[in-house]
Protein backbone atom coordinates (compact mmCIF):
# COMPACT_ATOMS: atom_id res chain seq x y z
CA UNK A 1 0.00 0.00 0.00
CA UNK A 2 1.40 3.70 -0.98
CA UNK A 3 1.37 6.04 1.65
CA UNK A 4 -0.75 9.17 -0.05
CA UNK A 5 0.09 12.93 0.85
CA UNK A 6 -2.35 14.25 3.89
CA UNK A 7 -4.59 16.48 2.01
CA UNK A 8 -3.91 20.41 2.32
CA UNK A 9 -6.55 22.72 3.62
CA UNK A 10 -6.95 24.10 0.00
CA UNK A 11 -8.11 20.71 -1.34
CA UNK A 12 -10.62 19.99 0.70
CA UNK A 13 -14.60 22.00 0.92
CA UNK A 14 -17.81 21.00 1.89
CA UNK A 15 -20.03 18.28 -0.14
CA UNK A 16 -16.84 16.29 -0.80
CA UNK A 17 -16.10 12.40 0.17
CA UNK A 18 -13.32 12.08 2.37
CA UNK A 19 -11.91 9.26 4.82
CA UNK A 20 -11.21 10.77 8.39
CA UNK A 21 -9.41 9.13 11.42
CA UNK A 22 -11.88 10.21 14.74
CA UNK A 23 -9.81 10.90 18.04
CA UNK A 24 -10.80 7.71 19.87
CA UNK A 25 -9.39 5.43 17.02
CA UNK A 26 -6.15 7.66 15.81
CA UNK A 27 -3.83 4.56 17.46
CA UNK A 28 -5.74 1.93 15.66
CA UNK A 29 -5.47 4.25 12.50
CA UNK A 30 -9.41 3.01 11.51
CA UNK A 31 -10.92 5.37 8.77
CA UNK A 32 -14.17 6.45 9.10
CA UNK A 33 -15.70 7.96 5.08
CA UNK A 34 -18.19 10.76 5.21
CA UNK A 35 -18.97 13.79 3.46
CA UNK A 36 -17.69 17.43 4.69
CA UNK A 37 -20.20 19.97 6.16
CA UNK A 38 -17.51 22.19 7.61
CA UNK A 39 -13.81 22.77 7.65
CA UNK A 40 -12.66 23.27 11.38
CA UNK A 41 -8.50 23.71 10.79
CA UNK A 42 -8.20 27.58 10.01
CA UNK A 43 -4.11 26.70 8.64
CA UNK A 44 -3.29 25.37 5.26
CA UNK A 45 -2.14 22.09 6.64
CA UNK A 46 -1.15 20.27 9.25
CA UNK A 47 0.63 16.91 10.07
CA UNK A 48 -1.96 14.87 11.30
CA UNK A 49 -4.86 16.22 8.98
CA UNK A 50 -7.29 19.03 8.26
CA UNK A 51 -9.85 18.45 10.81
CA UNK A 52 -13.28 18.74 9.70
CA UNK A 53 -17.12 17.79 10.51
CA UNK A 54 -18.96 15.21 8.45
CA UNK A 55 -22.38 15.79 7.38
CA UNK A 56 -23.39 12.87 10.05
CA UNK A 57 -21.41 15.19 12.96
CA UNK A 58 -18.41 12.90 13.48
CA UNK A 59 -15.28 15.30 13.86
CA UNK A 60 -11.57 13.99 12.43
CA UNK A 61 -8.66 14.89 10.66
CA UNK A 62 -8.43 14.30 6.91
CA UNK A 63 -6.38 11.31 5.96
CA UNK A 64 -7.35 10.58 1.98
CA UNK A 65 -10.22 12.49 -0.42
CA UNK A 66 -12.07 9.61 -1.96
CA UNK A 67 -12.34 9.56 -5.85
């Protein structure tokens, strides 16, 4: 498996499909897939992932944008 880049901040907007690691499973590394309602990071990136809130209210950082 190919580690992708951590999306940047400037990549990543409301309506689109994303996979998200929460805070409770960040050791395990489980993904969790959603769609954005809001950007919560204010800078342009950061090592562990944009966070953001999915449309279903689940809060994580940004680990791939699905295609």
């Amino acid at each position: 498996m190919i580690a992708m880049p951590i999306p940047k901040r400037s990549e990543i907007h409301p309506g689109l499909r994303v996979q998200i690691v929460e805070k409770q499973n960040q050791r395990a590394g489980t993904l969790t897939e959603g769609i954005v309602a809001r950007v919560l990071t204010r800078s342009p990136k950061h090592p562990h992932g944009i966070k953001v809130m999915l449309e279903d209210g689940k809060v994580g950082r940004v680990q791939a944008i699905v295609e």
